[in-house]
C-alpha atoms as a PDB file:
ATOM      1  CA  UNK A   1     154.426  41.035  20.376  1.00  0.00           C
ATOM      2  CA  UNK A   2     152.697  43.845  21.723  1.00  0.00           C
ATOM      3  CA  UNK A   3     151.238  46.716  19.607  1.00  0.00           C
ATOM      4  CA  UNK A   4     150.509  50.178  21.481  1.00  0.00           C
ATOM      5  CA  UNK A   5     148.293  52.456  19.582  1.00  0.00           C
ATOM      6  CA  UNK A   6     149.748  56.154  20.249  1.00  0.00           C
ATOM      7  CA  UNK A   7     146.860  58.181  20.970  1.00  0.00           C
ATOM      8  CA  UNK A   8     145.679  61.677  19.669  1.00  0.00           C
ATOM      9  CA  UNK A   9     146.424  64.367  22.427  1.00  0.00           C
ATOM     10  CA  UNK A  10     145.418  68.263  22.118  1.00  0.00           C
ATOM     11  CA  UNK A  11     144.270  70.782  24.705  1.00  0.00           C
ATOM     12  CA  UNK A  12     141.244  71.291  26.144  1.00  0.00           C
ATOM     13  CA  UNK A  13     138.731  73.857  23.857  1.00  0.00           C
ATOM     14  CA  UNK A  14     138.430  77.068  25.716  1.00  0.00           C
ATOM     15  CA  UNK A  15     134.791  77.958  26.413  1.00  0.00           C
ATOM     16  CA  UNK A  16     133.314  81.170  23.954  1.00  0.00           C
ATOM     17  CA  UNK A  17     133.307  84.105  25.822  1.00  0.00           C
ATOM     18  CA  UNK A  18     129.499  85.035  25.328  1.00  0.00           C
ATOM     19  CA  UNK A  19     128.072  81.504  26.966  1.00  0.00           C
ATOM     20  CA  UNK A  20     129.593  82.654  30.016  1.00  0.00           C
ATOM     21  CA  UNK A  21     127.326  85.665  30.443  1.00  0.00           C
ATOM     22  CA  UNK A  22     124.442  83.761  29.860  1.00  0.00           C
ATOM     23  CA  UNK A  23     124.733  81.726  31.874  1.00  0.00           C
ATOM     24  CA  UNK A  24     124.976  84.129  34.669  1.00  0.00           C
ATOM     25  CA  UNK A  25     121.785  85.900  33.065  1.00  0.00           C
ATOM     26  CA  UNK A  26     119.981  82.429  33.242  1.00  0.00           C
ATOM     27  CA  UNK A  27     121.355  81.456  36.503  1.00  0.00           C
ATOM     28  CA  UNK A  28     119.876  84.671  38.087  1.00  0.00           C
ATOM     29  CA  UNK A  29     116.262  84.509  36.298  1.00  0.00           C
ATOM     30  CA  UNK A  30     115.961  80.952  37.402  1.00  0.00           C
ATOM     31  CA  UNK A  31     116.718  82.015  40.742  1.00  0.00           C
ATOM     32  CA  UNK A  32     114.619  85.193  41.676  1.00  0.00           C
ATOM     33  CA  UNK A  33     111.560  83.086  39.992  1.00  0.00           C
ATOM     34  CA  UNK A  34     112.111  80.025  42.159  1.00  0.00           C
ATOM     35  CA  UNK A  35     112.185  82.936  45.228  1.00  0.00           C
ATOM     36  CA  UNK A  36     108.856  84.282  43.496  1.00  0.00           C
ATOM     37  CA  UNK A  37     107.490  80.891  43.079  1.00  0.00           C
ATOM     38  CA  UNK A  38     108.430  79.915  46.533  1.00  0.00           C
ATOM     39  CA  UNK A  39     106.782  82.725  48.325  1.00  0.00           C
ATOM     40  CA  UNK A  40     103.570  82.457  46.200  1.00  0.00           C
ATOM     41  CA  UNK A  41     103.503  78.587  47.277  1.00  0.00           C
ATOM     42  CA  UNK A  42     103.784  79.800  51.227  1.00  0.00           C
ATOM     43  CA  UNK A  43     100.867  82.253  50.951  1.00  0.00           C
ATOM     44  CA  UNK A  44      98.951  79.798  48.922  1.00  0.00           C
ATOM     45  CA  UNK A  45      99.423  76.849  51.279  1.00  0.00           C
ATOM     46  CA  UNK A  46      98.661  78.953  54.630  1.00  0.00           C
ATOM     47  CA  UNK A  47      94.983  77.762  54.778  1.00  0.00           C
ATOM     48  CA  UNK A  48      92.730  79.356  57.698  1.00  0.00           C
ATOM     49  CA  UNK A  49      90.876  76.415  59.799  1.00  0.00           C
ATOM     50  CA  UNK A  50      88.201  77.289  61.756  1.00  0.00           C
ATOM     51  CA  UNK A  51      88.494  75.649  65.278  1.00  0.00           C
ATOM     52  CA  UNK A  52      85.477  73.928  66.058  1.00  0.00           C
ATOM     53  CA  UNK A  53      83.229  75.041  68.713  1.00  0.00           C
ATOM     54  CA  UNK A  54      82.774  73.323  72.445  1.00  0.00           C
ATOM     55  CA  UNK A  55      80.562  69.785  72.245  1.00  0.00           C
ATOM     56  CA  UNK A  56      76.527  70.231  72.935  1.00  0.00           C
ATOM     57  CA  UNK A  57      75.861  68.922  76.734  1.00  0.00           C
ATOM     58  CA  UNK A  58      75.389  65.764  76.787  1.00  0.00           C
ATOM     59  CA  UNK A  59      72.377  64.182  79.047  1.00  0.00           C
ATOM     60  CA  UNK A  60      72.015  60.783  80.259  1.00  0.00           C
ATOM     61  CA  UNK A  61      69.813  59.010  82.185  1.00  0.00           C
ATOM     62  CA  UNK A  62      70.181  55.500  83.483  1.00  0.00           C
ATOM     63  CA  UNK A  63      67.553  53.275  85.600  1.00  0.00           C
ATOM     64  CA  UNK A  64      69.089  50.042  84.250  1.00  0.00           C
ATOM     65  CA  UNK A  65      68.583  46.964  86.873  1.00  0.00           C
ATOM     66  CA  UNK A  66      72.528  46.726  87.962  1.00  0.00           C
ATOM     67  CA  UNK A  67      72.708  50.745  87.806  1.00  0.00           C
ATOM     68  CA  UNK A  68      71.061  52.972  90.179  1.00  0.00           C
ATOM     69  CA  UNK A  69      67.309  53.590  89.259  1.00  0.00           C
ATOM     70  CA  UNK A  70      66.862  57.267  88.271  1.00  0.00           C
ATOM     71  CA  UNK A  71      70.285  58.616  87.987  1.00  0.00           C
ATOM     72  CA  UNK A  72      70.852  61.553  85.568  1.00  0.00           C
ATOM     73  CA  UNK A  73      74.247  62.480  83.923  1.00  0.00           C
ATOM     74  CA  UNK A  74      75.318  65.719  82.323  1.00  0.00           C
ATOM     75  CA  UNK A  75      78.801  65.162  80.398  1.00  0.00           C
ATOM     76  CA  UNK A  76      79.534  61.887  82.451  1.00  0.00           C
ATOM     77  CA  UNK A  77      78.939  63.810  86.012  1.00  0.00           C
ATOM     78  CA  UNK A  78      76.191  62.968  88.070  1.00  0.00           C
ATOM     79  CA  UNK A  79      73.230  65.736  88.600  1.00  0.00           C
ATOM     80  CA  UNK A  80      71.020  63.985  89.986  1.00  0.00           C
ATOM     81  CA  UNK A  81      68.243  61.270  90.890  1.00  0.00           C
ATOM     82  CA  UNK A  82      64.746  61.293  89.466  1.00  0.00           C
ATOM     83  CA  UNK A  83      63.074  59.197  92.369  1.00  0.00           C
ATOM     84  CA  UNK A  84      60.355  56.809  91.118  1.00  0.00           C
ATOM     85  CA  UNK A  85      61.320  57.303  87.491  1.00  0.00           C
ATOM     86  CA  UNK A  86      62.631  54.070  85.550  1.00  0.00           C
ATOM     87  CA  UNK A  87      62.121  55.508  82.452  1.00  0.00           C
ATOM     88  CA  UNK A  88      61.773  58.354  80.109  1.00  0.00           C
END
């Protein structure tokens, strides 16, 4: 034997008619202070980086036994040869 409980029905309760309005009034605060919030955060997170400058010259001289004696580099180009010089 099977034994169905009936079960309690009623409608729905109908929202109060102020909470709707304030909602509206909250839903429109919280969203002009995210837009305020969200524009501060943009000019807060622009930061200004200075570029750096070009590299100092760079001078080299090499009178190694298996290089060239006397040669002198500026940035990795050769310049030049220092003739009878095998060191500075």
């Amino acid at each position: 034997m099977t034994s169905l409980k009936p079960l309690p029905w009623s409608p729905a309760p109908e929202p109060s008619p102020w909470t709707t309005p304030a909602r509206h009034a909250a839903a429109t605060t919280l969203t002009a202070a995210s837009a305020v919030l969200a524009g501060l955060a943009r000019r807060l997170s622009v930061s200004t980086v200075a570029k750096p400058g070009p590299l100092p010259s760079t001078l080299e001289f090499y009178a190694s036994a298996g290089a060239p004696e006397g040669a002198l580099y500026l940035d990795g180009e050769l310049v030049g040869w220092l003739p009878g010089v095998t060191r500075l």
